[in-house]
Protein backbone atom coordinates (compact mmCIF):
# COMPACT_ATOMS: atom_id res chain seq x y z
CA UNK A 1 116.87 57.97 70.14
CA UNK A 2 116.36 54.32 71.31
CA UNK A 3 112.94 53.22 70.91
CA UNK A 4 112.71 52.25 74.67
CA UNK A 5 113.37 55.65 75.68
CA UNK A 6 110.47 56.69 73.80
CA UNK A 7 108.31 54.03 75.10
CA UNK A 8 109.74 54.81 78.97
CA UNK A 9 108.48 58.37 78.50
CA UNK A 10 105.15 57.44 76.77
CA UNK A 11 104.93 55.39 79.79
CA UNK A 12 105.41 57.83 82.18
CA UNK A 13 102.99 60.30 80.90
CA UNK A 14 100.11 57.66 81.20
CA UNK A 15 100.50 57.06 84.78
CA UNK A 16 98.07 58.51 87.01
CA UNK A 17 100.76 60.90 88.71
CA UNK A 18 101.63 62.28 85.29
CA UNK A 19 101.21 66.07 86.62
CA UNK A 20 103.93 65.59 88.74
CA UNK A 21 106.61 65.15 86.32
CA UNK A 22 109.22 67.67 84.91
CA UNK A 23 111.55 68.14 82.80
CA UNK A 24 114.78 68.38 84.06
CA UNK A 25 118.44 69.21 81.91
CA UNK A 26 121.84 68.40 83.13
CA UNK A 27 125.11 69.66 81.74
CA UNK A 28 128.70 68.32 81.97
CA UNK A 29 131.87 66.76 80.30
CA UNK A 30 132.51 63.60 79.88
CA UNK A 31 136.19 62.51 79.66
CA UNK A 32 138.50 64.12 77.19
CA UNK A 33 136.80 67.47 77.73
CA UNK A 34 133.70 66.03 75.47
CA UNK A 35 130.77 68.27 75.86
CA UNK A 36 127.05 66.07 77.06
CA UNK A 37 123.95 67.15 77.77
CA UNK A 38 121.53 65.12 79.49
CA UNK A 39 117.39 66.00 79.16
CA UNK A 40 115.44 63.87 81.72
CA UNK A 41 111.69 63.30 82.89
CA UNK A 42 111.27 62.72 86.19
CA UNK A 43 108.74 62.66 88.91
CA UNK A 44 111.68 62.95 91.42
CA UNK A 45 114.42 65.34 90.67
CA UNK A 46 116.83 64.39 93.35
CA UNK A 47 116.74 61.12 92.23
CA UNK A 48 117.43 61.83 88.63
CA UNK A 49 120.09 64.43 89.53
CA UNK A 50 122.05 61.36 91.84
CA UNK A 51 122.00 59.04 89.04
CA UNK A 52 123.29 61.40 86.69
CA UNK A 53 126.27 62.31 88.56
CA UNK A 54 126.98 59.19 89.56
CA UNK A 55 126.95 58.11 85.69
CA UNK A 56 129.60 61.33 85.30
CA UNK A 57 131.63 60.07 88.34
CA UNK A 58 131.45 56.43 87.33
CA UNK A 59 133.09 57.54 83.44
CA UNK A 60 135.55 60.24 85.02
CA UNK A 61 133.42 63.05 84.02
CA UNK A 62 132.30 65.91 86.04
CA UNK A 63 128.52 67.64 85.79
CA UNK A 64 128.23 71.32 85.58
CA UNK A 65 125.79 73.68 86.23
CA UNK A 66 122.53 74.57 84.50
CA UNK A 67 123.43 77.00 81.11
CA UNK A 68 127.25 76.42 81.73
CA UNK A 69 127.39 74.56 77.59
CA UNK A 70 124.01 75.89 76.06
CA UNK A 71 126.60 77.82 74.12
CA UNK A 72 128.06 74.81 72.59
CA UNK A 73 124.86 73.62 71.27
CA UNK A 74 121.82 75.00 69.40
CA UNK A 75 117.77 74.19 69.34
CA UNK A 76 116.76 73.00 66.33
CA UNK A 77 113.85 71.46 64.73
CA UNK A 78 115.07 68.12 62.73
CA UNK A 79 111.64 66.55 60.48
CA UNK A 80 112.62 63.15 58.61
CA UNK A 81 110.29 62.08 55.88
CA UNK A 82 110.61 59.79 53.07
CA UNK A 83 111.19 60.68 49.27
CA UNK A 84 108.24 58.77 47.94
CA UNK A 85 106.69 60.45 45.06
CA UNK A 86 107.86 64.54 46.55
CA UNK A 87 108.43 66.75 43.69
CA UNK A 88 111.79 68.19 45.04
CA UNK A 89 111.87 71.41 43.78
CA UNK A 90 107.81 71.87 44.71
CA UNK A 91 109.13 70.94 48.12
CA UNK A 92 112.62 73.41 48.50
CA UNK A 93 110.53 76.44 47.65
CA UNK A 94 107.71 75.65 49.77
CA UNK A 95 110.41 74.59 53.11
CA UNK A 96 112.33 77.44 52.39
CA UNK A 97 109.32 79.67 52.83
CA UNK A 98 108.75 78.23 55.84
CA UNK A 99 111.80 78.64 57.72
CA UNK A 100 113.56 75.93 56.74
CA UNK A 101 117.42 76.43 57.24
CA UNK A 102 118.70 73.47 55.55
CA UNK A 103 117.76 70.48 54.02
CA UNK A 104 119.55 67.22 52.66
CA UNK A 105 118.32 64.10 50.23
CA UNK A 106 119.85 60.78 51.62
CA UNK A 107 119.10 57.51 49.64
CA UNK A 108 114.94 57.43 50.46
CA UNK A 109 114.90 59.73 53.31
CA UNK A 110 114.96 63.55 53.69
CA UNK A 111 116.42 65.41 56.47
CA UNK A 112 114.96 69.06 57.02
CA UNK A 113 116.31 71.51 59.42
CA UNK A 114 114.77 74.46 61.23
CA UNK A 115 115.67 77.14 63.87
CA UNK A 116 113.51 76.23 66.95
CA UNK A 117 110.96 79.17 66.22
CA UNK A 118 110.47 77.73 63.01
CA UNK A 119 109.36 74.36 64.07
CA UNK A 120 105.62 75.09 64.39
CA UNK A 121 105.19 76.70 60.89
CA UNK A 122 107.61 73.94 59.30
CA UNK A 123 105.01 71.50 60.81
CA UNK A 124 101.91 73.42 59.53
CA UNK A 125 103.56 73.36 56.18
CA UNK A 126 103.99 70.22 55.64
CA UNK A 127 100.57 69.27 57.10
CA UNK A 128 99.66 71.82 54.28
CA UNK A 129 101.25 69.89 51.58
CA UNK A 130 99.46 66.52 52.86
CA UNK A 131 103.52 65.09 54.03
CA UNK A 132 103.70 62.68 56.43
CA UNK A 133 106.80 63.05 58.46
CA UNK A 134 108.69 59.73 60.02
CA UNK A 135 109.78 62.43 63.15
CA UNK A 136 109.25 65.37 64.03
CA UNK A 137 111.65 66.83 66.83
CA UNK A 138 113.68 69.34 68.47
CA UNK A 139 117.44 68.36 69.34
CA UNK A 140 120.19 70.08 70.09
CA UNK A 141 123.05 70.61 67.61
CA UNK A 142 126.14 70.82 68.32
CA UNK A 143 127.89 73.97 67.15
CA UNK A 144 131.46 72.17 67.08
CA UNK A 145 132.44 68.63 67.46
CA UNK A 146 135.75 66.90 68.80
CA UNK A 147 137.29 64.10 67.23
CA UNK A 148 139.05 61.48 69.63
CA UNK A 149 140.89 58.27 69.22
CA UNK A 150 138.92 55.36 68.62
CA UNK A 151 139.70 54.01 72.55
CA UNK A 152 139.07 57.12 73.78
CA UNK A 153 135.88 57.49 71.88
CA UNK A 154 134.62 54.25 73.42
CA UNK A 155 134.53 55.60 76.95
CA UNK A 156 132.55 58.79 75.77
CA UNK A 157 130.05 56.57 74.01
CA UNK A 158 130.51 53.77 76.77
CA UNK A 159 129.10 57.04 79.55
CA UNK A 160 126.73 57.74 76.97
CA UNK A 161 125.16 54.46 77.10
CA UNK A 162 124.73 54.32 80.44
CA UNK A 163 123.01 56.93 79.77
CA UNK A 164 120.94 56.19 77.61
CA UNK A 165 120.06 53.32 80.18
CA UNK A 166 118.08 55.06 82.65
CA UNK A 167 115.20 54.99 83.12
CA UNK A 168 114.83 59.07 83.61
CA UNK A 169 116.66 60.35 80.65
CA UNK A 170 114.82 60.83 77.68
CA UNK A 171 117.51 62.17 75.42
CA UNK A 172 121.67 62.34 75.78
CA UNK A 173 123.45 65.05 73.10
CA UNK A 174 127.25 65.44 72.56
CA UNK A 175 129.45 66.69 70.57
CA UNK A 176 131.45 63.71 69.67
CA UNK A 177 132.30 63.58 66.50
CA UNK A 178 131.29 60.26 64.75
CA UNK A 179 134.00 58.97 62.60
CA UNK A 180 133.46 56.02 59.62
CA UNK A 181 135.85 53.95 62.18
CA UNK A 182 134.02 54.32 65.29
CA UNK A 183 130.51 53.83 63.35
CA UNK A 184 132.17 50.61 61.99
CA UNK A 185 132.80 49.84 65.46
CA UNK A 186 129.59 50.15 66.89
């Protein structure tokens, strides 16, 4: 997530009005049936849901209704923490006890994965275990990803840019799938 969207929401919750925001999903495809789903914060809704169609329109998607791809995707709780000095195998017993699903070891950094109703007692263990975490966060997974051409894949990620550009949208999931050639091109 872009560190101005984090700051934009920060932001937002400091303002005096802060009650009067919620938190708002949107669901659609972008082009070449690529599934995107949109989470937002917003103190007006119709506002938010205008400039998120007209970011679908714009990119020849189309938004769908509320629940219409929660199938495609699943809640989970994603923690990234550096290797430092972590006994490993101290630290796979102790995650697995609490609920963690999956976990992987990537140069310094590790990447642990939990079902959403495991994220509070993942938290509490590592808080247990005196590990600082870099993030701590539920996303949503996709279940499946689709594989396009590399032009094709830089209109989905073009749409998702845009985005990732407002000011109301907090996070943007799909389920492109992100080849070594269209990483080398971004």
């Amino acid at each position: 997530m872009p560190k101005d969207n984090i700051l934009r929401a920060i932001n937002k919750g400091k303002e005096k009005d802060a009650a009067n925001f919620e938190e708002l999903t949107y669901e659609g495809y972008a082009p070449h049936g690529i599934a995107v789903v949109v989470e937002a914060l917003s103190d007006n809704s119709q506002r938010t849901v205008a400039n998120v169609r007209a970011i679908f329109n714009k990119y020849n998607g189309s938004l769908g209704k509320n629940g219409s791809l929660s199938f495609l995707f699943d809640r989970k709780g994603i923690f990234t923490l550096k290797k430092g000095n972590i006994d490993m195998e101290e630290l796979e017993l102790e995650i697995i006890d609490a609920g963690a699903e999956d976990f992987e070891l990537e140069e310094d950094m590790i990447t642990i994965t939990t079902s959403m109703e495991n994220f509070g007692n993942m938290m509490k263990k590592l808080e247990e275990m005196g590990i600082e975490t870099e993030s701590a966060e539920l996303q949503r997974i996709p279940n499946n990803t689709e594989t396009l051409d590399l032009e094709s894949a830089r209109k989905v990620l073009k749409m998702i840019d845009a985005f990732d550009e407002d000011d109301d949208v907090t996070n943007v999931y799909h389920n492109l799938e992100i080849t070594e050639e269209l990483m080398n091109e971004m």
